[in-house]
Protein backbone atom coordinates (compact mmCIF):
# COMPACT_ATOMS: atom_id res chain seq x y z
CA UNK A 1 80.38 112.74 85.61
CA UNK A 2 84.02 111.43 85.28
CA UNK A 3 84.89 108.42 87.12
CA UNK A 4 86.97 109.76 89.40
CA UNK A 5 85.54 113.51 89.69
CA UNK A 6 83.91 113.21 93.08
CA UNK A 7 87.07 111.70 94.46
CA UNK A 8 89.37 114.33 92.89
CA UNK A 9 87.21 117.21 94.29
CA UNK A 10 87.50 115.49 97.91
CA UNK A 11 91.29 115.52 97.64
CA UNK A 12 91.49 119.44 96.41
CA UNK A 13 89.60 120.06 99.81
CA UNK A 14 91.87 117.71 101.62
CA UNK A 15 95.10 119.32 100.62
CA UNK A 16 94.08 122.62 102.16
CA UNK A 17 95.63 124.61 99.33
CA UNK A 18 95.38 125.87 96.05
CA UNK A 19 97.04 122.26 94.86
CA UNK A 20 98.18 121.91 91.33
CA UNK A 21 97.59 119.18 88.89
CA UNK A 22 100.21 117.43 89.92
CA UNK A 23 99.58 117.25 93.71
CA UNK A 24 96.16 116.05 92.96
CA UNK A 25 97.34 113.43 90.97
CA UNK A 26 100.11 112.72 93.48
CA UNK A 27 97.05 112.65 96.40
CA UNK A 28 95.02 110.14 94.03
CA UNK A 29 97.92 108.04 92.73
CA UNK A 30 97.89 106.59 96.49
CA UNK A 31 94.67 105.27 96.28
CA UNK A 32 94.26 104.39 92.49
CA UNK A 33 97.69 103.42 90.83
CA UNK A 34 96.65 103.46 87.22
CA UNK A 35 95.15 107.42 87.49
CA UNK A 36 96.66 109.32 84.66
CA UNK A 37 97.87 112.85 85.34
CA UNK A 38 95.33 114.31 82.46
CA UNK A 39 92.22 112.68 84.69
CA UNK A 40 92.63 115.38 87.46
CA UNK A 41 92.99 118.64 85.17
CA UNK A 42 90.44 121.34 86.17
CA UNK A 43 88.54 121.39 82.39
CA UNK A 44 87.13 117.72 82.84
CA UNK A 45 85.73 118.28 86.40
CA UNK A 46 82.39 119.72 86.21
CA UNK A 47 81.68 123.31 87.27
CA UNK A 48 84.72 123.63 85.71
CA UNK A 49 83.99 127.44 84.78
CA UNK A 50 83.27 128.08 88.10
CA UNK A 51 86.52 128.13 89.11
CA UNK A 52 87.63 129.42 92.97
CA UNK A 53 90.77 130.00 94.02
CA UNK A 54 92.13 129.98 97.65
CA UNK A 55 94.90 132.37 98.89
CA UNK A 56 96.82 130.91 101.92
CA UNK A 57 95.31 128.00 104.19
CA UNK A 58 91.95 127.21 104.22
CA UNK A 59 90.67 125.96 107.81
C-alpha cells in the first residue's frame, strides 16, 4: 500500500465532494509539506478500478 494511501482516502471523505487531484493534494500538503501532486492520483490508490463517484454533497 502507498505510504500515504490510507491518509489520502481519509481526506477524499473529508472534503465531502467529488475533489480533484489537486484539492487532495491541497488537503494533504497541510499536513505533509513534501507530498507531491502525482502521490494522490486515483491509479496508485488501491481499488483503484473501483472507482465511485459522488454527485452533490455527501452527508
Amino acid at each position: 500500500m502507498p505510504k500515504y494511501a490510507e491518509e489520502i482516502l481519509a481526506a477524499v471523505t473529508e472534503l465531502q465532494q467529488h475533489p480533484t487531484a489537486e484539492q487532495v493534494f491541497l488537503e494533504m500538503k497541510r499536513e505533509h509539506p513534501s507530498i507531491a501532486l502525482g502521490t494522490v492520483y486515483l491509479p496508485r490508490l488501491p481499488g483503484a478500478g473501483k472507482r465511485q463517484s459522488y454527485g452533490g454533497e455527501v452527508s
